[in-house]
Structures are given as C-alpha cells and as structure tokens.
PDB file of N, CA and C in Angstrom:
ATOM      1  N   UNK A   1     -19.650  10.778  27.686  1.00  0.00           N
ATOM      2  CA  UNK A   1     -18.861   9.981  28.583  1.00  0.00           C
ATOM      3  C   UNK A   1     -18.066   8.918  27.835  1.00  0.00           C
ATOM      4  N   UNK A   2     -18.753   8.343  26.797  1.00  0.00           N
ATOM      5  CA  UNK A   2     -18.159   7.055  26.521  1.00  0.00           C
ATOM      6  C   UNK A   2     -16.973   7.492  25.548  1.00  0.00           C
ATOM      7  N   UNK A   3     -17.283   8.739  24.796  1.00  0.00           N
ATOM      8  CA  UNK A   3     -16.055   9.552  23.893  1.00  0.00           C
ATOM      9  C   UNK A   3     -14.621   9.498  24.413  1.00  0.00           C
ATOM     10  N   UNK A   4     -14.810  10.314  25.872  1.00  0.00           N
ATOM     11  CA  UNK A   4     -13.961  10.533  26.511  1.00  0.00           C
ATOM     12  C   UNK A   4     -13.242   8.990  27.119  1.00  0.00           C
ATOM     13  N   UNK A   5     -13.490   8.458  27.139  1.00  0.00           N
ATOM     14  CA  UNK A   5     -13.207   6.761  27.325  1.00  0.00           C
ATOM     15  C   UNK A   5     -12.687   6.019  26.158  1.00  0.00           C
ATOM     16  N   UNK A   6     -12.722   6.795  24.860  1.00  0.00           N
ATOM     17  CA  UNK A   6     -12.257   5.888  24.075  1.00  0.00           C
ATOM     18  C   UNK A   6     -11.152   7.416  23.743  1.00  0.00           C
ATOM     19  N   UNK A   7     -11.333   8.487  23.814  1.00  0.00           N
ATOM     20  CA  UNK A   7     -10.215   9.344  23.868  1.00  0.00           C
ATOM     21  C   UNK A   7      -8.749   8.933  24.380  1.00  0.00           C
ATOM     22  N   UNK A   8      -9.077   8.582  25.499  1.00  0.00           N
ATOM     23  CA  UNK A   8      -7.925   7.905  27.156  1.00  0.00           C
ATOM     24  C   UNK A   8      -7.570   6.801  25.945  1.00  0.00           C
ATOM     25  N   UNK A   9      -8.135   5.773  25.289  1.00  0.00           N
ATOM     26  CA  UNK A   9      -7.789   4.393  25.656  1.00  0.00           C
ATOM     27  C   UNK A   9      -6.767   5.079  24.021  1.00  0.00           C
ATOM     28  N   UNK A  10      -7.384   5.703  23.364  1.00  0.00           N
ATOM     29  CA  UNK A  10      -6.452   5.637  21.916  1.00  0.00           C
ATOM     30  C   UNK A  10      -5.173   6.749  22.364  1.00  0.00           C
ATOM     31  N   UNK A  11      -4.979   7.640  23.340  1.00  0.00           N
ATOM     32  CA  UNK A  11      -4.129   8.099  23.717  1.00  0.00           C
ATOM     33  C   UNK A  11      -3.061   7.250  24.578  1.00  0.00           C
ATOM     34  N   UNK A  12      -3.543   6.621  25.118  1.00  0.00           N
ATOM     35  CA  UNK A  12      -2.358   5.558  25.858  1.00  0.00           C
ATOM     36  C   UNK A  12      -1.875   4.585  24.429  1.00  0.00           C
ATOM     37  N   UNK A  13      -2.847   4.384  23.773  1.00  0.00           N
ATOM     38  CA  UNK A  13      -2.065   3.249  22.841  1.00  0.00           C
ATOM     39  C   UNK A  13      -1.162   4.174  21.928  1.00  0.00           C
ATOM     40  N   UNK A  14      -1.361   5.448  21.719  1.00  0.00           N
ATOM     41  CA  UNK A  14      -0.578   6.174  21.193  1.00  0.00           C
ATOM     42  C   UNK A  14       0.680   6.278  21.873  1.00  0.00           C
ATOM     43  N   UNK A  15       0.521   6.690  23.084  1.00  0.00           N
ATOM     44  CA  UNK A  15       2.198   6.919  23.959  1.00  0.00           C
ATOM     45  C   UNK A  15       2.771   5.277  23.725  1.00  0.00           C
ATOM     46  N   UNK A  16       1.986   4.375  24.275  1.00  0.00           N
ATOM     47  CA  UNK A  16       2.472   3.372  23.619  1.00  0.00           C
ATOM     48  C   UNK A  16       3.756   2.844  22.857  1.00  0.00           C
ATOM     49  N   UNK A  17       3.103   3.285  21.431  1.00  0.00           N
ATOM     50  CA  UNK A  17       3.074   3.189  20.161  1.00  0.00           C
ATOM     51  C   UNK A  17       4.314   4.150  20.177  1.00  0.00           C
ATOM     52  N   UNK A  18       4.583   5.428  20.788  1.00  0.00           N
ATOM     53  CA  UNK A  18       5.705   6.094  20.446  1.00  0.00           C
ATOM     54  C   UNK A  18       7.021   5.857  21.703  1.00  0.00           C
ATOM     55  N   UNK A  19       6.558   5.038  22.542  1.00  0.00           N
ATOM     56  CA  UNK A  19       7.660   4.461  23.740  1.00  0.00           C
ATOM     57  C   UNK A  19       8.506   3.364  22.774  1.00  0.00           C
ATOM     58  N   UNK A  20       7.444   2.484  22.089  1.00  0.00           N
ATOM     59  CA  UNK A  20       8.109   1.514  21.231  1.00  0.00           C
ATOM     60  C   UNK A  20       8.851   2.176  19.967  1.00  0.00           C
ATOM     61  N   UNK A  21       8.901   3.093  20.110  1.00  0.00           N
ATOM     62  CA  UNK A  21      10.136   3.381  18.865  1.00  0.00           C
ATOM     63  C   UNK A  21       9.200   3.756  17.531  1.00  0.00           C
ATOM     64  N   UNK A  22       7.629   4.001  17.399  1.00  0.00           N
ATOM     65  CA  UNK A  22       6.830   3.903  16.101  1.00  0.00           C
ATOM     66  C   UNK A  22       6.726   5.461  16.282  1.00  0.00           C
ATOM     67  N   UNK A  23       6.210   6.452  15.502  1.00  0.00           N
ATOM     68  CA  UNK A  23       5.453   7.349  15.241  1.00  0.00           C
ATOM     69  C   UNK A  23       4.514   7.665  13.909  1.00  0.00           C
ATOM     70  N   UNK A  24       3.203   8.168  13.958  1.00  0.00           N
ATOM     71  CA  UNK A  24       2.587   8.085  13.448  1.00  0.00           C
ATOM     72  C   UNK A  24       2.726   8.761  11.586  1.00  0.00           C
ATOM     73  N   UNK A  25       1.890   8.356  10.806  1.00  0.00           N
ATOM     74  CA  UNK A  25       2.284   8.639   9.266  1.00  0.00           C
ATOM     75  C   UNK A  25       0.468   8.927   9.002  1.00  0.00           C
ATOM     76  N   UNK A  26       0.548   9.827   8.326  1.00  0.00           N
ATOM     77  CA  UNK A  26      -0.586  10.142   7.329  1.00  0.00           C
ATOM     78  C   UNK A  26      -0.177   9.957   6.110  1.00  0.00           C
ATOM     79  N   UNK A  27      -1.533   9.123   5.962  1.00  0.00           N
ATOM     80  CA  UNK A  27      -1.243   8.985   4.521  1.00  0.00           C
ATOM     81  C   UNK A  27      -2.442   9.171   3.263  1.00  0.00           C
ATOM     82  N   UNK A  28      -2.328   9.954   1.845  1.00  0.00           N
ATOM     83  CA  UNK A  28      -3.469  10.069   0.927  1.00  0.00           C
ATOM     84  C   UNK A  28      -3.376   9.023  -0.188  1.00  0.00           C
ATOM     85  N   UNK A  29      -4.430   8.383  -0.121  1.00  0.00           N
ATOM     86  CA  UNK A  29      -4.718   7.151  -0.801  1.00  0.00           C
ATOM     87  C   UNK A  29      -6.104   8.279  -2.196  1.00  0.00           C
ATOM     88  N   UNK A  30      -6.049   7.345  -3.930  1.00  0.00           N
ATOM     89  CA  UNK A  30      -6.813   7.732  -4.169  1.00  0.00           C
ATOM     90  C   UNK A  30      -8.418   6.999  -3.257  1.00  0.00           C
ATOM     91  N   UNK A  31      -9.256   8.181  -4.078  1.00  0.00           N
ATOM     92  CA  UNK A  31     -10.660   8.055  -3.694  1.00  0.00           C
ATOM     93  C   UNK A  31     -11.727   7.152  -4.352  1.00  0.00           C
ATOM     94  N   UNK A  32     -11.630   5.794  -4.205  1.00  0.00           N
ATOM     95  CA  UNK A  32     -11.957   4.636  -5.177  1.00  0.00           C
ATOM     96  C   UNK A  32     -13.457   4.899  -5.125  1.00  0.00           C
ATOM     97  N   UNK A  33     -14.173   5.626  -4.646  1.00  0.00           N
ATOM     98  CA  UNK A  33     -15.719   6.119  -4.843  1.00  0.00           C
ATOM     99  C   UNK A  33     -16.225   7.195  -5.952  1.00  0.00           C
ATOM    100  N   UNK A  34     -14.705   7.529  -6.246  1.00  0.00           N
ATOM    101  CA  UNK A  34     -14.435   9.014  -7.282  1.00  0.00           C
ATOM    102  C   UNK A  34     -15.112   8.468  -8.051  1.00  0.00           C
ATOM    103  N   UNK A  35     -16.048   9.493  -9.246  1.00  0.00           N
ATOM    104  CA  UNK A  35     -16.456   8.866 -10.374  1.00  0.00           C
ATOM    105  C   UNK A  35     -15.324   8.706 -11.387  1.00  0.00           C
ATOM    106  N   UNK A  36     -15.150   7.771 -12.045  1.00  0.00           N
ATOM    107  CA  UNK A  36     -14.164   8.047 -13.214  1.00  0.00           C
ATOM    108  C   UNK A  36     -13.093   7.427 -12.621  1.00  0.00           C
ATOM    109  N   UNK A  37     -13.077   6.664 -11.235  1.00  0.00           N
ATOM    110  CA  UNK A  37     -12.153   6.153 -10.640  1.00  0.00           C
ATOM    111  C   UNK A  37     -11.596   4.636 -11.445  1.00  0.00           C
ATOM    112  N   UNK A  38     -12.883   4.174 -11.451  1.00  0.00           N
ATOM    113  CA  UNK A  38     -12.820   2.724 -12.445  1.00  0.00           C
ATOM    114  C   UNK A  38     -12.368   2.586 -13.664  1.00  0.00           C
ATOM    115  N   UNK A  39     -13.064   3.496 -14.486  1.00  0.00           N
ATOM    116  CA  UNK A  39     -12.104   3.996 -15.810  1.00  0.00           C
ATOM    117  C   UNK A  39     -10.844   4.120 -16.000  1.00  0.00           C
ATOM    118  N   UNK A  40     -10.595   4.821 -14.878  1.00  0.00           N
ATOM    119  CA  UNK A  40      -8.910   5.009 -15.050  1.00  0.00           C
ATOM    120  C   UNK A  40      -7.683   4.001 -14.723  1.00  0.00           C
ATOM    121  N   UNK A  41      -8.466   3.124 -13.890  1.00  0.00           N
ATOM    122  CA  UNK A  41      -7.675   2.136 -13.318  1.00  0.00           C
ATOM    123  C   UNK A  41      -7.440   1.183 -14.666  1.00  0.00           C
ATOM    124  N   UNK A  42      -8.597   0.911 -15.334  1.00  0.00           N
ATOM    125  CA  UNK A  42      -8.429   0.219 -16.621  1.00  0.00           C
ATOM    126  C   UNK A  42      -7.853   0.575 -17.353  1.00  0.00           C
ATOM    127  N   UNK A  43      -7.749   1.855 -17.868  1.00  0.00           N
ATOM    128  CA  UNK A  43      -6.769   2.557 -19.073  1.00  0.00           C
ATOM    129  C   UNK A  43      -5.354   2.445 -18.676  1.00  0.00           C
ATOM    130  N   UNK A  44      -4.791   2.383 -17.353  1.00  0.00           N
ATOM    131  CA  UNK A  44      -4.045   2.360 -16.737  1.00  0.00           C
ATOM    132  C   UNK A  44      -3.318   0.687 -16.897  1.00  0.00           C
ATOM    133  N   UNK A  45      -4.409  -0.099 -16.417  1.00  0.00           N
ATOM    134  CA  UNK A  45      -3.794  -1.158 -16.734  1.00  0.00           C
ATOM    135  C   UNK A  45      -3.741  -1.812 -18.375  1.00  0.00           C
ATOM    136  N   UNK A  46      -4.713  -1.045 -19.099  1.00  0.00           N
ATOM    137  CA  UNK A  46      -4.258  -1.406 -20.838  1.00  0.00           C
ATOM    138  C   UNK A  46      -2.964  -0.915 -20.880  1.00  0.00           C
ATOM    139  N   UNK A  47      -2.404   0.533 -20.326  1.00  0.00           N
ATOM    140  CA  UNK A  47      -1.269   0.812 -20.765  1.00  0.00           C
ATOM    141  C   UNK A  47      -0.013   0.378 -20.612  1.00  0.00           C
ATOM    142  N   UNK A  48      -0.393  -0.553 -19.461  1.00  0.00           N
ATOM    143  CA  UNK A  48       0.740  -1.478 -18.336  1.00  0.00           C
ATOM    144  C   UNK A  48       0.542  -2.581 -19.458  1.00  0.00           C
ATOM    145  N   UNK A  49      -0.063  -3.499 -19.140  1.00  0.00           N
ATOM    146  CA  UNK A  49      -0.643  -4.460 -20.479  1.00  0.00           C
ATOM    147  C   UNK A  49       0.416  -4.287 -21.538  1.00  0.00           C
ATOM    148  N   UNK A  50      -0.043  -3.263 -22.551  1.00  0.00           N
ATOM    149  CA  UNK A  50       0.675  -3.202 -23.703  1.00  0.00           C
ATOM    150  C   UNK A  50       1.926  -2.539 -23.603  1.00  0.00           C
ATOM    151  N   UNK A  51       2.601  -2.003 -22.402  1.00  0.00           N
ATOM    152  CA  UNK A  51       4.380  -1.779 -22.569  1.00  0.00           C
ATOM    153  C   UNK A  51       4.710  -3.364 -22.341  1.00  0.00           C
ATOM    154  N   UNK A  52       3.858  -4.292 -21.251  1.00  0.00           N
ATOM    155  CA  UNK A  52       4.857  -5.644 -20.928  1.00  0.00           C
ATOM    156  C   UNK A  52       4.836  -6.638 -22.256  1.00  0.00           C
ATOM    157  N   UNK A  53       3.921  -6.654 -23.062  1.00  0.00           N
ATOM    158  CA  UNK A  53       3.840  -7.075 -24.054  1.00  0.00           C
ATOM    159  C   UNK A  53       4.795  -7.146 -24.961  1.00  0.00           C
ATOM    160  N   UNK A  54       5.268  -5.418 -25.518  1.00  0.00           N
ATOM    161  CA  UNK A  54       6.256  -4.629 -26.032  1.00  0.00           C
ATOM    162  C   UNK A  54       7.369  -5.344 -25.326  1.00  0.00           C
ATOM    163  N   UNK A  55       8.161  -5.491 -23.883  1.00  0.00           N
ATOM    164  CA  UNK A  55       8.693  -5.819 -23.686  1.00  0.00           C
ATOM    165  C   UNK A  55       9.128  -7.059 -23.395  1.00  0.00           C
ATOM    166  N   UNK A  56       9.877  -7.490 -24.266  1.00  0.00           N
ATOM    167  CA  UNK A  56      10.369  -9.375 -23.930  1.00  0.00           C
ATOM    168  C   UNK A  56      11.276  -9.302 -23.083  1.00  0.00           C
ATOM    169  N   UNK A  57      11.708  -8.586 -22.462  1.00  0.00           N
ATOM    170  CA  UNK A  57      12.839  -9.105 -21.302  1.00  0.00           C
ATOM    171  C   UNK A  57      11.964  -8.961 -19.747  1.00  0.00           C
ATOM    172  N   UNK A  58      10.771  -8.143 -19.750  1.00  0.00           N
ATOM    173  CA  UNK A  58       9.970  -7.989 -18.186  1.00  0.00           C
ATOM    174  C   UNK A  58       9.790  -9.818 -17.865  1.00  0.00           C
ATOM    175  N   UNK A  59       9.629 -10.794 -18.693  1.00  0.00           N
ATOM    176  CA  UNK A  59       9.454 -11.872 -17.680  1.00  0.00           C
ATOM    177  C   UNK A  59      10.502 -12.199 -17.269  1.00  0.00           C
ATOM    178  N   UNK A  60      11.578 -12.235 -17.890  1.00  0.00           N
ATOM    179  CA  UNK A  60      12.847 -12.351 -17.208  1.00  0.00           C
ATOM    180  C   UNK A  60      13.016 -10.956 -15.821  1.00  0.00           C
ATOM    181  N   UNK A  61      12.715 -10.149 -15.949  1.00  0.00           N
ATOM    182  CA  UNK A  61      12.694  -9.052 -14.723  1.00  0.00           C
ATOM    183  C   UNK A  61      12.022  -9.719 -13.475  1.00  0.00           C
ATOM    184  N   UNK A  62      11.071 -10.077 -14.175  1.00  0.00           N
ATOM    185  CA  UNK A  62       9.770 -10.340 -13.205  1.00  0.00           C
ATOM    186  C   UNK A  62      10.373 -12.161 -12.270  1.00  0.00           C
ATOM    187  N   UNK A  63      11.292 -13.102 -13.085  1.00  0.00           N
ATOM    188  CA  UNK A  63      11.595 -14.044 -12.525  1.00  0.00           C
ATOM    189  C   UNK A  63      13.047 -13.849 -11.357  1.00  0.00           C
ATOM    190  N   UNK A  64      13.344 -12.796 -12.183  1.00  0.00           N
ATOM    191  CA  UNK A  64      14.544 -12.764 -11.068  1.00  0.00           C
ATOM    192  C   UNK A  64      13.991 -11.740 -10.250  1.00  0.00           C
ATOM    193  N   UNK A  65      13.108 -11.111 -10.132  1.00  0.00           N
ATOM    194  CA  UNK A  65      12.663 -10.296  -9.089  1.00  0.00           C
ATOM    195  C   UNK A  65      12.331 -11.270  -7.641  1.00  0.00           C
ATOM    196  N   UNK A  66      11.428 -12.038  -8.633  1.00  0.00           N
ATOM    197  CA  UNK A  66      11.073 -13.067  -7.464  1.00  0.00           C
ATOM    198  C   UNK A  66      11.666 -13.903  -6.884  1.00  0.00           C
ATOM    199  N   UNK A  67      12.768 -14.247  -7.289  1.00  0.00           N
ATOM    200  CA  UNK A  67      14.045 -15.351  -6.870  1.00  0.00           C
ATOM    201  C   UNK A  67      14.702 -14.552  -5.806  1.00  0.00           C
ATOM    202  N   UNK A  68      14.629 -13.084  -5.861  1.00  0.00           N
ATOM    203  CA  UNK A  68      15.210 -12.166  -4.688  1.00  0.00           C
ATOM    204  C   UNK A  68      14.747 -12.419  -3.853  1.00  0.00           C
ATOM    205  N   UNK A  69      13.850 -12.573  -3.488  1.00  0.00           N
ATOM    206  CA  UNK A  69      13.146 -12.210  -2.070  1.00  0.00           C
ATOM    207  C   UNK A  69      12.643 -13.188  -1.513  1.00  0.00           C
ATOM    208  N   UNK A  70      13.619 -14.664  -1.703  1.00  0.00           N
ATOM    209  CA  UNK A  70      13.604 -16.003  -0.772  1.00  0.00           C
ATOM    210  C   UNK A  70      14.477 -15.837   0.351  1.00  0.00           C
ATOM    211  N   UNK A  71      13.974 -15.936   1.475  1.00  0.00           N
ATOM    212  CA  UNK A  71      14.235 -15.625   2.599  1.00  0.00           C
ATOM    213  C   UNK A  71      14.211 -14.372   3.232  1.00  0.00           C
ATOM    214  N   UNK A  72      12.827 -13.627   2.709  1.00  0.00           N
ATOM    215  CA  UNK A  72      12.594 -12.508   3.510  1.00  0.00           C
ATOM    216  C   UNK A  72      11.690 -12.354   4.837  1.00  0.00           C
ATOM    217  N   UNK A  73      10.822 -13.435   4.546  1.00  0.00           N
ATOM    218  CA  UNK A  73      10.121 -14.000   5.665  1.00  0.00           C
ATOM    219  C   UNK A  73      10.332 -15.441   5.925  1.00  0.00           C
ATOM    220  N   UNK A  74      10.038 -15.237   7.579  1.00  0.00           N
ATOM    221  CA  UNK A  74      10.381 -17.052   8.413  1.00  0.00           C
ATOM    222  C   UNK A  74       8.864 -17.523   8.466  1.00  0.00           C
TER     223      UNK A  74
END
C-alpha cells in the first residue's frame, strides 16, 4: 500500500517537473567504493600537480578565470 503512495506522489512531481519545462537526465558517476578508486584519484591529482607546476602561466589562467564570473550570482 504505502509503495503505491509514494509511486502517485513521485509521479505527479514528475508531470510536474515536465509541465515546468525540466525533463529528466541520467547520469554515470564513478564508483567511489571501487577498490583502486582512491589510488587513482591521487595519481591523478600528482599528475595535475606536476603539469601546474610545469606551467607558469595557469595562475594567471586561474586569476582571470575567476575575475569572469563576477556577477553570475545575486
């Protein structure tokens, strides 16, 4: 009984949801429980690490990146 009650209530918020102009997105995220998940994130960020290093102009990237996006939110 109570299934069918929360069936109704996520189907109306769905029509909802697609009256307002939204429709729905699936999306695949990795699997941060994966073994070997942690590992990789680190090697990943040594390798990020040592290109910004290598590169002397990313803080300049990185300052005018951020100077963009004054006044994107009120």
């Amino acid at each position: 009984m109570a299934t069918t009650h929360v069936n109704v209530r996520v189907q109306r918020y769905r029509d909802a949801m697609r009256l307002a102009g939204m429709r729905p997105v699936e999306i695949w995220v990795a699997d941060t429980r994966r073994p070997g998940f942690l590992e990789e994130c680190q090697r990943q960020c040594r390798l990020v690490a040592q290109a910004d290093m290598a590169d002397t102009q990313i803080g300049n990237l990185m300052e005018q990146a951020v100077a963009d996006v004054d006044g994107w939110t009120t």
